[in-house]
Protein backbone atom coordinates (compact mmCIF):
# COMPACT_ATOMS: atom_id res chain seq x y z
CA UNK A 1 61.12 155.48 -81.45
CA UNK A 2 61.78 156.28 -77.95
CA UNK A 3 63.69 159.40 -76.97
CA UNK A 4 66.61 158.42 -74.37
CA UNK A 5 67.25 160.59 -71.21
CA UNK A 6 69.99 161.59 -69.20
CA UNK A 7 69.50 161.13 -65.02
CA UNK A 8 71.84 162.94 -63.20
CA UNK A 9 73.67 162.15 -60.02
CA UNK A 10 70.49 163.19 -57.60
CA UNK A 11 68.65 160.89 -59.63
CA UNK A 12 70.56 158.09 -58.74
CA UNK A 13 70.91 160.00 -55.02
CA UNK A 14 67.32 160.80 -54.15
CA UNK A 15 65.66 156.62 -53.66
CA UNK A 16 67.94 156.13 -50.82
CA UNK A 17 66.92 159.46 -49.36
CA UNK A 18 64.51 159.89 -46.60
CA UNK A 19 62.22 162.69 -47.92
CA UNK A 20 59.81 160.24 -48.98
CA UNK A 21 58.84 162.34 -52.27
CA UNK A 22 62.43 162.89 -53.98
CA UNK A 23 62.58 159.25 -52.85
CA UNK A 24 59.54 158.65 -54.73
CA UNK A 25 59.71 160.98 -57.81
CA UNK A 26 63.40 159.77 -58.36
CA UNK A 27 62.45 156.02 -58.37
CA UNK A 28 59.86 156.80 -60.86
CA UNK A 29 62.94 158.15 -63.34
CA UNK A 30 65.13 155.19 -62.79
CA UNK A 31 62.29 152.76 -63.67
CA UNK A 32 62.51 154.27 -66.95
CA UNK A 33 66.28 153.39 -67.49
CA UNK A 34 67.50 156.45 -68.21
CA UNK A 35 71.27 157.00 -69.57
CA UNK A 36 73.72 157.66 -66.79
CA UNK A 37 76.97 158.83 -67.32
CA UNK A 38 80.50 157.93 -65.97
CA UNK A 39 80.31 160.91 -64.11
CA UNK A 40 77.26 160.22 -62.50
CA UNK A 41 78.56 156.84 -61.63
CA UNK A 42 81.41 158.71 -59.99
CA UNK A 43 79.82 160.73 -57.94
CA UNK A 44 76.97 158.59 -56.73
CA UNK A 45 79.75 156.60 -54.98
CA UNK A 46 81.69 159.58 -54.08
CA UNK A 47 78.76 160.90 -52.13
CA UNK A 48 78.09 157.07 -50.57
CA UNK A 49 81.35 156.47 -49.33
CA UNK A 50 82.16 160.14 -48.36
CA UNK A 51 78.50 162.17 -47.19
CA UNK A 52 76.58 159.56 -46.15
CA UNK A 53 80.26 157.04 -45.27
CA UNK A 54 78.93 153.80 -46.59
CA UNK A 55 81.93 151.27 -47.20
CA UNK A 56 83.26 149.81 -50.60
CA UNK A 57 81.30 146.11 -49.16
CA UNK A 58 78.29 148.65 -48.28
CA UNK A 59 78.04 149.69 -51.66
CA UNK A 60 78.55 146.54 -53.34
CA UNK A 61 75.82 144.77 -51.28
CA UNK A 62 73.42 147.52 -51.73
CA UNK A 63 74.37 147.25 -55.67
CA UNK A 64 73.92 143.53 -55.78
CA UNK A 65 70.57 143.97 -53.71
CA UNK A 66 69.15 145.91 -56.48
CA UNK A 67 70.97 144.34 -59.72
């Protein structure tokens, strides 16, 4: 059986970051589907379209990019 694992929201933050290891280390996690929350769902875009200002269309494009 395979254990399932929560990522949180810098998980889903850190692969478009430009530190080049988070980046890194943080894709490695997601390639391992972990469980992500509502929450984290929430926030992720919270911290797109507010921190780093990325549109609703930015968001969705960069969404459909990587399916």
């Amino acid at each position: 059986m395979t254990a399932r694992f929560f990522a949180d929201t810098n998980g889903a933050i850190y692969p478009l970051d430009g530190n080049e290891q988070k980046r890194r280390q943080a894709l490695d996690v997601m390639r391992r589907h972990p469980v992500i929350s509502t929450q984290v769902v929430n926030e992720f875009l919270n911290v797109l379209m507010g921190k780093r200002k990325h549109s609703g269309g930015a968001v969705r494009q960069r969404r459909s990019r990587h399916g």
